[in-house]
Protein backbone atom coordinates (compact mmCIF):
# COMPACT_ATOMS: atom_id res chain seq x y z
CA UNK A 1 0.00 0.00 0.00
CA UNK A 2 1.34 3.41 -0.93
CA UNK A 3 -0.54 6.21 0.77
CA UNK A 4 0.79 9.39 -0.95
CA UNK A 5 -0.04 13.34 -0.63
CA UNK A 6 -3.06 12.65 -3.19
CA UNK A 7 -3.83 8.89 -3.41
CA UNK A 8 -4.04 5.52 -2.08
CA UNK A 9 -2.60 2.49 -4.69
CA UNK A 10 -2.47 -1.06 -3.72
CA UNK A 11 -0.99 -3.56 -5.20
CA UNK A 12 -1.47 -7.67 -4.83
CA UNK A 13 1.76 -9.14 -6.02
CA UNK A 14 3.00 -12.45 -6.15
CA UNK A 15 4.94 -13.36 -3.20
CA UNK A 16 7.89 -15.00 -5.54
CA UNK A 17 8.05 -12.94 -8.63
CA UNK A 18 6.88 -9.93 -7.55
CA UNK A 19 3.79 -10.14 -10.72
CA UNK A 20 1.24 -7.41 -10.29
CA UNK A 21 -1.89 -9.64 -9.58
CA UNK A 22 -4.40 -6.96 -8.97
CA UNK A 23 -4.41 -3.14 -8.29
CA UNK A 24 -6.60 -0.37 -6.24
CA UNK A 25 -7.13 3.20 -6.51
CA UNK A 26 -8.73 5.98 -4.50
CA UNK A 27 -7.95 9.55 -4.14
CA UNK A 28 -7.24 11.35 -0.57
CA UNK A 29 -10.61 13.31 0.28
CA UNK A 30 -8.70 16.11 1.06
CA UNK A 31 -6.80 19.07 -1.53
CA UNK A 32 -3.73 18.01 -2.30
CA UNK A 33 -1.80 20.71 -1.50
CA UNK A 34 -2.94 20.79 1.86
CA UNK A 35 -0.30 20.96 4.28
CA UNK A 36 -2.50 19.86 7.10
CA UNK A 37 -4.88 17.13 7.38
CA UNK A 38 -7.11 14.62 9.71
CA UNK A 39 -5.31 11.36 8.71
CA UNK A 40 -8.43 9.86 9.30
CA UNK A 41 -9.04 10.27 5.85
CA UNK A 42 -6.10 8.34 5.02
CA UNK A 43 -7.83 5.22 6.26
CA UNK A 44 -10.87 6.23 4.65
CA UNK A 45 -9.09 6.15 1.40
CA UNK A 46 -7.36 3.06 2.03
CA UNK A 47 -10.34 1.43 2.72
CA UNK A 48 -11.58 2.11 -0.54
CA UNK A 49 -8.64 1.10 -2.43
CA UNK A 50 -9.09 -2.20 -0.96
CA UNK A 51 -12.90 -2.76 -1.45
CA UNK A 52 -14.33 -5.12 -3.69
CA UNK A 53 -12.30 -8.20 -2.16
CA UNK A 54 -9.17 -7.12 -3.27
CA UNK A 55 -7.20 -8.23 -0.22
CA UNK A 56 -8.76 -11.87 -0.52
CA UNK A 57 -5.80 -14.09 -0.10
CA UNK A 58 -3.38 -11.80 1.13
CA UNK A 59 -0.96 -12.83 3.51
CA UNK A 60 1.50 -10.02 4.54
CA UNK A 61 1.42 -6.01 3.76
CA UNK A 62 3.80 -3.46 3.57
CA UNK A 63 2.86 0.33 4.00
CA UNK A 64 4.58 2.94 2.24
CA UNK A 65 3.68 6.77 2.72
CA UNK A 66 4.62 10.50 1.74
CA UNK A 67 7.64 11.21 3.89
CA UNK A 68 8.43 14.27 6.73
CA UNK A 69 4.53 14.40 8.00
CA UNK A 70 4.51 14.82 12.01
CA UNK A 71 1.43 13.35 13.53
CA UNK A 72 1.61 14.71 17.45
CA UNK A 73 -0.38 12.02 19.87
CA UNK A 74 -0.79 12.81 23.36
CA UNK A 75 -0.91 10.13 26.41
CA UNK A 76 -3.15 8.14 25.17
CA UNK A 77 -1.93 8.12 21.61
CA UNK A 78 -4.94 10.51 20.06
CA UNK A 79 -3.94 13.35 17.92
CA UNK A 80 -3.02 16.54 19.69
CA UNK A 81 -3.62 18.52 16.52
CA UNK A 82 -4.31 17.69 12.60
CA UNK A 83 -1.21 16.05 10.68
CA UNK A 84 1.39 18.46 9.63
CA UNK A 85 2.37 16.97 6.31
CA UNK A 86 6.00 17.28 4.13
CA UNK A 87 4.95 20.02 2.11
CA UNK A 88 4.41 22.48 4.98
CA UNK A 89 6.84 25.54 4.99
CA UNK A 90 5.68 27.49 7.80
CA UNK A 91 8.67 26.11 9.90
CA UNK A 92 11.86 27.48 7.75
CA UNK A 93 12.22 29.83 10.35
CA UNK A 94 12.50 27.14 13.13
CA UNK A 95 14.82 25.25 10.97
CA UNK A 96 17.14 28.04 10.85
CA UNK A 97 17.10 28.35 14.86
CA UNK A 98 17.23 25.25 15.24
CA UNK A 99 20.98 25.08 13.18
CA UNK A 100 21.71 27.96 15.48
CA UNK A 101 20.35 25.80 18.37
CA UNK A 102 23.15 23.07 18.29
CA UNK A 103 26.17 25.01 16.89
CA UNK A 104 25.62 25.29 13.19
CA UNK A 105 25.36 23.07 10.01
CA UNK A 106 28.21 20.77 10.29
CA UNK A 107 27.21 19.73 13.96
CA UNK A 108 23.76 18.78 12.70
CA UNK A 109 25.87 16.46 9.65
CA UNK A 110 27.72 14.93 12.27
CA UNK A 111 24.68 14.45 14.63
CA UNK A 112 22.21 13.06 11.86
CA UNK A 113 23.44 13.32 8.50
CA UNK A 114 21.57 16.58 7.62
CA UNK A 115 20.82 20.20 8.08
CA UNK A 116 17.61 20.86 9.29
CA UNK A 117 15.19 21.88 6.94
CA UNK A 118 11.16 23.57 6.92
CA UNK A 119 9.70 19.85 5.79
CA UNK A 120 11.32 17.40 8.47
CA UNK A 121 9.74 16.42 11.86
CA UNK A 122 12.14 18.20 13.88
CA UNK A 123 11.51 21.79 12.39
CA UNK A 124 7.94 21.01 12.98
CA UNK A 125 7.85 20.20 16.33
CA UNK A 126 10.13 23.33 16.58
CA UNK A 127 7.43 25.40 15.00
CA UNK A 128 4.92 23.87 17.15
CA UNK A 129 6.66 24.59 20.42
CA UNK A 130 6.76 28.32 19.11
CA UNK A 131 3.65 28.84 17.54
CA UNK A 132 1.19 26.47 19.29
CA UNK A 133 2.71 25.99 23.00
CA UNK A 134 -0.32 24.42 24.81
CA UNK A 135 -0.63 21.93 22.02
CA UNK A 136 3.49 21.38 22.19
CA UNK A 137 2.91 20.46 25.99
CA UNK A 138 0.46 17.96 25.34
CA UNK A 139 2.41 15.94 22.94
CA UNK A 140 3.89 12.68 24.50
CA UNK A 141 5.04 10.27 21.76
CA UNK A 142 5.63 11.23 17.47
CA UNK A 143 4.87 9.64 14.23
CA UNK A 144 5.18 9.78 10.91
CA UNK A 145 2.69 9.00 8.22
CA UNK A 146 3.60 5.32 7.49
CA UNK A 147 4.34 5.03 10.99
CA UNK A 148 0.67 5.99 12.36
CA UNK A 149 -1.13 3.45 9.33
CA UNK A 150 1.07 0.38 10.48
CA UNK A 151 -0.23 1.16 13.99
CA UNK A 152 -3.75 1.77 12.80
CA UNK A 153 -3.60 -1.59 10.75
CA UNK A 154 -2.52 -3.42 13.65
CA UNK A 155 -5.24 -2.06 16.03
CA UNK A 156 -2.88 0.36 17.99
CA UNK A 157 -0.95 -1.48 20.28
CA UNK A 158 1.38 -0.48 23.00
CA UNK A 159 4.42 -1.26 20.58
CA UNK A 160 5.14 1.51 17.98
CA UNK A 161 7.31 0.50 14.99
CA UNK A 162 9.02 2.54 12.09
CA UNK A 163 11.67 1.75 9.60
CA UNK A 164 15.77 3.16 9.48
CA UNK A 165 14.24 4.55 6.36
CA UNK A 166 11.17 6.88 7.51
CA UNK A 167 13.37 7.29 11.05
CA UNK A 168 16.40 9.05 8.75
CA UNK A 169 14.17 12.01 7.32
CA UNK A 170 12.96 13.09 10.69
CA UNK A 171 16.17 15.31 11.61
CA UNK A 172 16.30 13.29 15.18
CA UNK A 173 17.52 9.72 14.06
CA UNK A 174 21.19 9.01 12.54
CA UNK A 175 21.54 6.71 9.63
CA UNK A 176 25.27 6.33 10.76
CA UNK A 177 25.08 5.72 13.74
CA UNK A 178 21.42 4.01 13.84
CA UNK A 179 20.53 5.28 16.62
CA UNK A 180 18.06 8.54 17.92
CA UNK A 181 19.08 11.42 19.32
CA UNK A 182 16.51 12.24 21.56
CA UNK A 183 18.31 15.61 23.05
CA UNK A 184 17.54 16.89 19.69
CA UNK A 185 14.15 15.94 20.46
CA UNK A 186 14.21 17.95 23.43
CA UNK A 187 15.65 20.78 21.87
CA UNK A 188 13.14 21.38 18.76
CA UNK A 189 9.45 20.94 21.53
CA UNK A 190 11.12 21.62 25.07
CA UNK A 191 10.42 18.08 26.49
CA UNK A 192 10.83 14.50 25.48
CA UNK A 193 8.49 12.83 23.34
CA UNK A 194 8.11 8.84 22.62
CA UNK A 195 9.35 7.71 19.59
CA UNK A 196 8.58 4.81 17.35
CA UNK A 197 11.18 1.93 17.68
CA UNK A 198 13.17 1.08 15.07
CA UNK A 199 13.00 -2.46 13.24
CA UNK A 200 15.41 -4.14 10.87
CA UNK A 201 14.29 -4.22 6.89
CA UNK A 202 12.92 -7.53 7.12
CA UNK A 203 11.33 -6.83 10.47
CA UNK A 204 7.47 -7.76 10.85
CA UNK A 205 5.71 -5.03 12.83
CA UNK A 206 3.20 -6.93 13.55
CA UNK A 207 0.20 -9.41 12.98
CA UNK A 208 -3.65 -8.35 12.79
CA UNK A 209 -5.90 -10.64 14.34
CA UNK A 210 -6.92 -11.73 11.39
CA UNK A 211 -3.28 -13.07 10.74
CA UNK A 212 -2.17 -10.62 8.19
CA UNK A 213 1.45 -9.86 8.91
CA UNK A 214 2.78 -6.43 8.60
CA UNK A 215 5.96 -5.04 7.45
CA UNK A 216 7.71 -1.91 9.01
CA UNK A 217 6.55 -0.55 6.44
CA UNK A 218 8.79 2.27 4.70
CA UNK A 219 8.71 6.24 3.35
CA UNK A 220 7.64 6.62 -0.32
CA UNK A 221 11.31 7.60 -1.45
CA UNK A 222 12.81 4.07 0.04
CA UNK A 223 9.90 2.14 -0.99
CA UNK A 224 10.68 3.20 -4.43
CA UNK A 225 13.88 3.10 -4.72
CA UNK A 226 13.21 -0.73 -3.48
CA UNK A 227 11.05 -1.39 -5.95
CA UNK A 228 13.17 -0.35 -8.68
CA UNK A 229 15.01 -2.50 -7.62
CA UNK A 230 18.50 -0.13 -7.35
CA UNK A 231 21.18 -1.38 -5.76
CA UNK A 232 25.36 -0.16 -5.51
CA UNK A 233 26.26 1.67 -8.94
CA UNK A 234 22.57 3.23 -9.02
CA UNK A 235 21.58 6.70 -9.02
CA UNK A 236 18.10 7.87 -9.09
CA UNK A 237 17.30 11.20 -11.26
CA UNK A 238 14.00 12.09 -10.47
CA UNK A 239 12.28 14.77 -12.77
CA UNK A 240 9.59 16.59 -11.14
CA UNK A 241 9.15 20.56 -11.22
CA UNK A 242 12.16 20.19 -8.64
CA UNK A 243 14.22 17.60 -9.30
CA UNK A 244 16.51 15.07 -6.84
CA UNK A 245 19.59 12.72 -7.53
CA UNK A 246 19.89 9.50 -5.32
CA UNK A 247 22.15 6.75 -4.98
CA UNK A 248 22.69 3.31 -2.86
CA UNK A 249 25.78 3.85 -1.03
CA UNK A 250 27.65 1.23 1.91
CA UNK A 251 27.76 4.07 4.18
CA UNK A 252 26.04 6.94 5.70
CA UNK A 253 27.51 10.87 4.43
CA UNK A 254 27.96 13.79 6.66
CA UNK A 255 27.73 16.86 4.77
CA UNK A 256 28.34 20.31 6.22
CA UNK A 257 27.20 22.05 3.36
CA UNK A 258 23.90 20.78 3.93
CA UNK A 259 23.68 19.67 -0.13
CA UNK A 260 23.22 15.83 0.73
CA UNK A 261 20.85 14.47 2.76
CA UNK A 262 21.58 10.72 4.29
CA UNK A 263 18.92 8.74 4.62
CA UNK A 264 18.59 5.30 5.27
CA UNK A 265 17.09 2.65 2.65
CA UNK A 266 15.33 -0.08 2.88
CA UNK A 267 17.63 -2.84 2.48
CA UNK A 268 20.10 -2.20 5.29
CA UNK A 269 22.13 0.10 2.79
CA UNK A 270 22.19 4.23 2.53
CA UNK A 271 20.49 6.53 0.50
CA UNK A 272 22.48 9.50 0.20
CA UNK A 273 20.18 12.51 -1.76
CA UNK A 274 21.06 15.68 -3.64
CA UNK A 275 17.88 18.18 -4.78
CA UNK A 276 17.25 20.71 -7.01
CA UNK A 277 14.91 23.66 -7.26
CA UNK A 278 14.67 23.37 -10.55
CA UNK A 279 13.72 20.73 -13.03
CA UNK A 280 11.10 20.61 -15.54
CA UNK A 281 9.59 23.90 -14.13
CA UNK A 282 12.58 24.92 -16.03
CA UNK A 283 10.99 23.61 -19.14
CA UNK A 284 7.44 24.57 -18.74
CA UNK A 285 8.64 28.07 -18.26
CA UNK A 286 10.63 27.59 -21.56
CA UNK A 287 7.37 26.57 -23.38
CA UNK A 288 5.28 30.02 -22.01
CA UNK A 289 8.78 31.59 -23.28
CA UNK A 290 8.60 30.44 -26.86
CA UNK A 291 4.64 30.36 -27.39
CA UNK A 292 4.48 26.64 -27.63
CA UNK A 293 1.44 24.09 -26.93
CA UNK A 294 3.41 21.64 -24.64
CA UNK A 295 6.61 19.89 -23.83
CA UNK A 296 6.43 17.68 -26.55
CA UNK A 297 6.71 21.25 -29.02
CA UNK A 298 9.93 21.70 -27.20
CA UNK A 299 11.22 18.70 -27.26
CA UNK A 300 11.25 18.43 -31.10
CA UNK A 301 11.84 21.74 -31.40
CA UNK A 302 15.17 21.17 -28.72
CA UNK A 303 15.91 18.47 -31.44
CA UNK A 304 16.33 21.22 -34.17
CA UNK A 305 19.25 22.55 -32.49
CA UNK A 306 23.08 21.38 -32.55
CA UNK A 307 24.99 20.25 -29.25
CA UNK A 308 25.92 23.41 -27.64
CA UNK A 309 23.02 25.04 -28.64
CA UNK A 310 25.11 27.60 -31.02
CA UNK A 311 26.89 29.03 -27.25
CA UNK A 312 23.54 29.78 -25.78
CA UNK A 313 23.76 28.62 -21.93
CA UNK A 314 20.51 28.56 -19.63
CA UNK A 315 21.61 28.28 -15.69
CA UNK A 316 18.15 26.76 -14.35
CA UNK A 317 18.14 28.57 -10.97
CA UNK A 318 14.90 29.97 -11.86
CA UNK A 319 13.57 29.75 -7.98
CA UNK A 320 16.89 29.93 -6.65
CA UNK A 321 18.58 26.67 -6.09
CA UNK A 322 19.46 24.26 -3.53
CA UNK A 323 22.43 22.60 -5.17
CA UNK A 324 24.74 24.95 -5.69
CA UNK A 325 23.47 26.57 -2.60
CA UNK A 326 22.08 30.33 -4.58
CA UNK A 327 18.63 30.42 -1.89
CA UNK A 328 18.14 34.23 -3.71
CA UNK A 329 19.75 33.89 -7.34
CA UNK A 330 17.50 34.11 -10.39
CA UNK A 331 18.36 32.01 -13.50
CA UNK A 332 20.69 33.32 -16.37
CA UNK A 333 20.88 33.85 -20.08
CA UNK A 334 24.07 33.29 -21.48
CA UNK A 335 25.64 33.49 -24.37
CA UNK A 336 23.11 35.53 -26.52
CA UNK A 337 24.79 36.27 -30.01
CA UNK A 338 22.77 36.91 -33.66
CA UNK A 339 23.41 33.74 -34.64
CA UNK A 340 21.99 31.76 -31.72
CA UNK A 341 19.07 34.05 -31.16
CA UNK A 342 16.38 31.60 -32.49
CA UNK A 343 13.66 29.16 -30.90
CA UNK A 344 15.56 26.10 -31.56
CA UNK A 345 18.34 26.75 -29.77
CA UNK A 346 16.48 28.36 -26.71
CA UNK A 347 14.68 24.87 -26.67
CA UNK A 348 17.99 22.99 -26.62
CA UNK A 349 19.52 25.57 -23.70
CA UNK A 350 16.54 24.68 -21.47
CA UNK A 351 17.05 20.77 -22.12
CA UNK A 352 21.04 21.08 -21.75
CA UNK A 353 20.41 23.19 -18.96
CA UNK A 354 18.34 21.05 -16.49
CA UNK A 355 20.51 17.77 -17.43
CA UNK A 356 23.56 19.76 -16.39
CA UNK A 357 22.73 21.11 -12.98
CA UNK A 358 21.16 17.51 -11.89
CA UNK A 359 24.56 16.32 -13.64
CA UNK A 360 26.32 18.74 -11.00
CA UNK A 361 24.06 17.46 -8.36
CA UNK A 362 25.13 13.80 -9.24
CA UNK A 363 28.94 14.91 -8.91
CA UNK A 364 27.88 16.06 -5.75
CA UNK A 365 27.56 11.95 -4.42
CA UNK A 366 30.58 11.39 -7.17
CA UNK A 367 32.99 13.71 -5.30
CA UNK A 368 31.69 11.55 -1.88
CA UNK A 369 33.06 8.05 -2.98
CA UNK A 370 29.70 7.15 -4.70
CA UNK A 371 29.85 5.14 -7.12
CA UNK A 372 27.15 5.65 -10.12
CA UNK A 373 27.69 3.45 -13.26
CA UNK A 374 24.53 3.55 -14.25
CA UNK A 375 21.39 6.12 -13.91
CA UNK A 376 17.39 5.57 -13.32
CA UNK A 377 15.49 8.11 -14.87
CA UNK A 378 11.90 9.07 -13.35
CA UNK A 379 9.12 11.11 -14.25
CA UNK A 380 6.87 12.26 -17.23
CA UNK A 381 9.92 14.10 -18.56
CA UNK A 382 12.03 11.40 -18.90
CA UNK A 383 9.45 10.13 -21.76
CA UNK A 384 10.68 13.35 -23.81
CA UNK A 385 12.96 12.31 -27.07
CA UNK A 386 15.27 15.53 -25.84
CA UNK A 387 15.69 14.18 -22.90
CA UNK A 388 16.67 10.31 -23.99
CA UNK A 389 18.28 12.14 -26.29
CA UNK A 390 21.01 14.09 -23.95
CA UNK A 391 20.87 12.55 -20.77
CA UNK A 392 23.49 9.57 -21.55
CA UNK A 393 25.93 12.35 -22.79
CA UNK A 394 25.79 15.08 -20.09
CA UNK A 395 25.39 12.59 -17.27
CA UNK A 396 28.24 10.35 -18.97
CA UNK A 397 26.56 7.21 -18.05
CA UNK A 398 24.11 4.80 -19.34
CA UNK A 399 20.66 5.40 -18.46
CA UNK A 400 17.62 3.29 -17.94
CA UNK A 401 14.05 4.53 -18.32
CA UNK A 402 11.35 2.61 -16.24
CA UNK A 403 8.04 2.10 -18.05
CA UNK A 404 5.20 4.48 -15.69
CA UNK A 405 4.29 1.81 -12.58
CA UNK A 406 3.16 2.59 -8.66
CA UNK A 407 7.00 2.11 -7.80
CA UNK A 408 6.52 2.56 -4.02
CA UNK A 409 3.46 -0.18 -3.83
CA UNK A 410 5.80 -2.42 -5.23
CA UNK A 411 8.40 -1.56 -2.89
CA UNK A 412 6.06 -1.60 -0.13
CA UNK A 413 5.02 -4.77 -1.14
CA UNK A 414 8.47 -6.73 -1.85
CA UNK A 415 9.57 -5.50 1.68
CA UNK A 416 6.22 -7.54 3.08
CA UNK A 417 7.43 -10.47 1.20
CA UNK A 418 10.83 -10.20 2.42
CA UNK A 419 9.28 -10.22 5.80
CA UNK A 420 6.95 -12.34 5.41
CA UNK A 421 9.33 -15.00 3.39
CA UNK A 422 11.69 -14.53 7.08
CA UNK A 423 8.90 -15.25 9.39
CA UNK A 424 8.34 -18.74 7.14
CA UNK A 425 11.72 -19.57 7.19
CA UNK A 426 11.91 -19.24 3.24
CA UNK A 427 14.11 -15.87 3.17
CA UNK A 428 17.11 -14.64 4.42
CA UNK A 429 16.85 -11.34 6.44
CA UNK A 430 20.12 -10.24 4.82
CA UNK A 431 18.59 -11.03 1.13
CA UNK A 432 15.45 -9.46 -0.81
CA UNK A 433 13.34 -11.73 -2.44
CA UNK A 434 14.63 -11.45 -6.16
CA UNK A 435 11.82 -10.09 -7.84
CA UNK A 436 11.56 -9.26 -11.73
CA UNK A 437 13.46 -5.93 -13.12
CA UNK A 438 11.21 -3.34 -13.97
CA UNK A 439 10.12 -3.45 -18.00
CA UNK A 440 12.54 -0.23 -18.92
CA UNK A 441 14.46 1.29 -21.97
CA UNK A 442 18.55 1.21 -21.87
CA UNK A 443 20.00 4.40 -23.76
CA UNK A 444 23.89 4.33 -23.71
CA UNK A 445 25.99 7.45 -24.80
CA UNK A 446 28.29 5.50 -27.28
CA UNK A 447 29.98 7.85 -29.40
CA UNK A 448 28.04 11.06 -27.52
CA UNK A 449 30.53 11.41 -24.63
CA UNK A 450 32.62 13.83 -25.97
CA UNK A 451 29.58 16.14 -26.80
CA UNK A 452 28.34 15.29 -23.57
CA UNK A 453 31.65 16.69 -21.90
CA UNK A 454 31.60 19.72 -24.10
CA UNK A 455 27.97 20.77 -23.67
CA UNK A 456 28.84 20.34 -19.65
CA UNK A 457 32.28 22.15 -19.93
CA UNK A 458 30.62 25.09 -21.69
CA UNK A 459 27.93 25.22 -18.91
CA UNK A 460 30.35 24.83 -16.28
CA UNK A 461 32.64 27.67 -17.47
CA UNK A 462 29.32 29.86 -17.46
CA UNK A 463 28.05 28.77 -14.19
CA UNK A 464 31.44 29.40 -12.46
CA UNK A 465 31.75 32.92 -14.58
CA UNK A 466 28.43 34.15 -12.78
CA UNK A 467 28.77 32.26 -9.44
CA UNK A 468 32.25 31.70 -8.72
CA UNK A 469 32.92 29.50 -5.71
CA UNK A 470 29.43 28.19 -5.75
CA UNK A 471 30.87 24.78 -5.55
CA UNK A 472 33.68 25.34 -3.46
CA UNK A 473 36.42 26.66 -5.52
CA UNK A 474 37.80 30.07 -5.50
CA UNK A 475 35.75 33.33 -5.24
């Protein structure tokens, strides 16, 4: 089960092969955007996804769910307030005092593999304790999304699970040292708070009485990434209006700069992320630019253009960017001579453009000892010929293209057979069931590296023109 911002999906897969027997839908009752909700209606929709017999025959579950929500419970594990979901900003400010709080950004690295920012648990609880003080007092234990549905599956008990992935997002938990840090806790609401324990990947969370077993269950980023089925030599590119780079790694990565965020996977392995602010908001923009219907107008007309795109250089930091670190930069124009004044090449730019600053995000896990030999490529975008068409070259790599599928169900559900395959005696806790790859396309850069490498070094020369030192060299 993946319960996201929007939507419920199930999925009923074969235990051994991991074949989609039969699917559910139903959309969250609430606005999507919201960034506060009753996650009541989370079960509601849940419960609809699974009507119609659709569970008949099911033996284990695994719940996957949109990451960073803080559900507050008080003493007797009801809901001190409504669920303060990922997409909340109101607590950027708390983040920042909370850096201030414990010394700076490179003791938060060290403490928990990343910088506190406006969407994880621990700014919230912050912003709670500042904002909403008699509610902060009442709160006694936290959860997070997939962490409250487990519980609600398994009729609340006094036992409250959660997984090393959802536990690394929450700004309280290390993925290096697997362990919580509970004086951070204390720090962000003023008191203690009880916190989910944390199980092993193959861990069972639980049985309902009607036998199902349950998994720990999983954030929607993990889950994914699981049922992708990535493993060391993998990166994830992930093209949404902001985009974010990923990649299994053997070990957790303390960054000071704040630029990587360690999480924890699913497997017993790390999950090291780089984001962008901007992605294929970059390319919508570009279409309103030129007058065109859609993305697929700019993709062919991107396709018009030559490698390079006649000098013209777009730096993508159109909402000011996260990696390089430019919070109040605008994007940039560069390059602009008679010749490469025309649509085509202004198509290409944009294209060339995004693929090179999430290239520089992927040299971001690179320059850590990550190894990427190979990347996944997510999102509607990634259909675009422009994009199949450049990625290989600018990210130097071959590059696989999933067909569309409800990647975290399948996730969620492989991790239920995993546990479920343990609790038989069938499956060894240190070894996935060995599902089916997803169905994808393979594009390899052959001959294209050299453009590739130009098209990068004439965007990195810009870049470093207009924001010198914004990756650490010299100012």
């Amino acid at each position: 089960m993946d319960s996201s911002s929007a939507f419920t999906h199930i999925v009923v897969c074969d235990t051994d092969t991991g074949e989609v027997l039969r699917q559910g839908y139903a959309a969250h009752p609430i606005e999507a955007k919201a960034s506060e909700v009753d996650p009541q209606t989370w079960l509601l929709s849940l419960g609809e996804a699974a009507s119609n017999g659709l569970l008949e025959g099911v033996e284990g579950i695994g719940v996957s769910a949109q990451q960073h929500g803080l559900l507050p419970l008080d003493r007797q594990g009801n809901l001190v307030r409504p669920a303060l979901l990922g997409n909340d900003r109101r607590a950027q400010v708390a983040a920042a005092d909370l850096v201030d709080g414990l010394g700076g950004r490179q003791a938060w690295a060290e403490a928990v593999g990343s910088v506190p920012q406006a969407a994880q648990p621990v700014s919230k609880l912050r912003w709670l304790a500042k904002n909403e003080p008699e509610n902060a007092q009442r709160v006694a234990a936290v959860m997070q999304p997939h962490d409250w549905l487990v519980w609600q599956l398994l009729g609340r008990p006094a036992r409250r699970t959660t997984d090393r992935g959802a536990a690394s997002g929450t700004g309280y938990w290390s993925a290096g040292s697997g362990s919580y840090r509970p004086d951070l806790v204390e720090l962000a609401l003023g008191h203690q708070a009880a916190l989910p324990e944390v199980l092993g990947p193959a861990d069972a969370a639980g049985t309902t009485p009607e036998g199902l077993l349950i998994s720990a269950g999983t954030g929607e980023t993990m889950a994914a990434a699981f049922g992708l089925g990535v493993a060391v030599g993998d990166a994830v590119v992930s093209l949404g209006a902001s985009g974010s780079v990923m990649a299994v790694h053997h070990e957790a990565l303390a960054d000071p700069s704040g630029m990587i965020t360690s999480f924890a996977d699913a497997t017993g392995m790390h999950l090291p992320v780089v984001h962008t602010s901007n992605a294929v908001r970059v390319l919508r923009g570009s279409v309103e630019m030129l007058g065109l219907g859609d993305l697929d107008e700019l993709s062919a007309l991107a396709l018009k253009s030559t490698p390079g795109a006649s000098g013209l250089v777009l730096l993508p930091y159109l909402e000011g960017e996260r990696t390089p670190q430019l919070p109040h930069t605008a994007g940039t124009l560069s390059g602009l001579r008679r010749e490469s004044m025309k649509p085509e090449h202004l198509a290409r730019a944009a294209f060339e453009g995004m693929l090179c600053s999430l290239a520089d995000a992927l040299d971001v896990l690179r320059g850590r000892g990550v190894e990427v030999r190979r990347v996944f490529l997510l999102g509607a975008a990634a259909e675009l010929p422009a994009v199949q068409a450049l990625a290989p070259a600018v990210f130097g790599t071959q590059v696989v293209v999933p067909q569309p599928a409800q990647y975290a169900a399948l996730g969620a559900a492989r991790q239920a057979a995993w546990a479920l395959g343990v609790s038989q005696g069938t499956l060894d806790p240190r070894t996935p069931p060995a599902w089916r790859a997803a169905a994808a396309q393979v594009l390899d850069p052959g001959e294209e590296l050299t453009v590739g490498r130009a098209v990068r070094q004439q965007y990195g020369a810009t870049r470093d023109q207009i924001h010198p030192g914004a990756f650490g060299g010299p100012a």
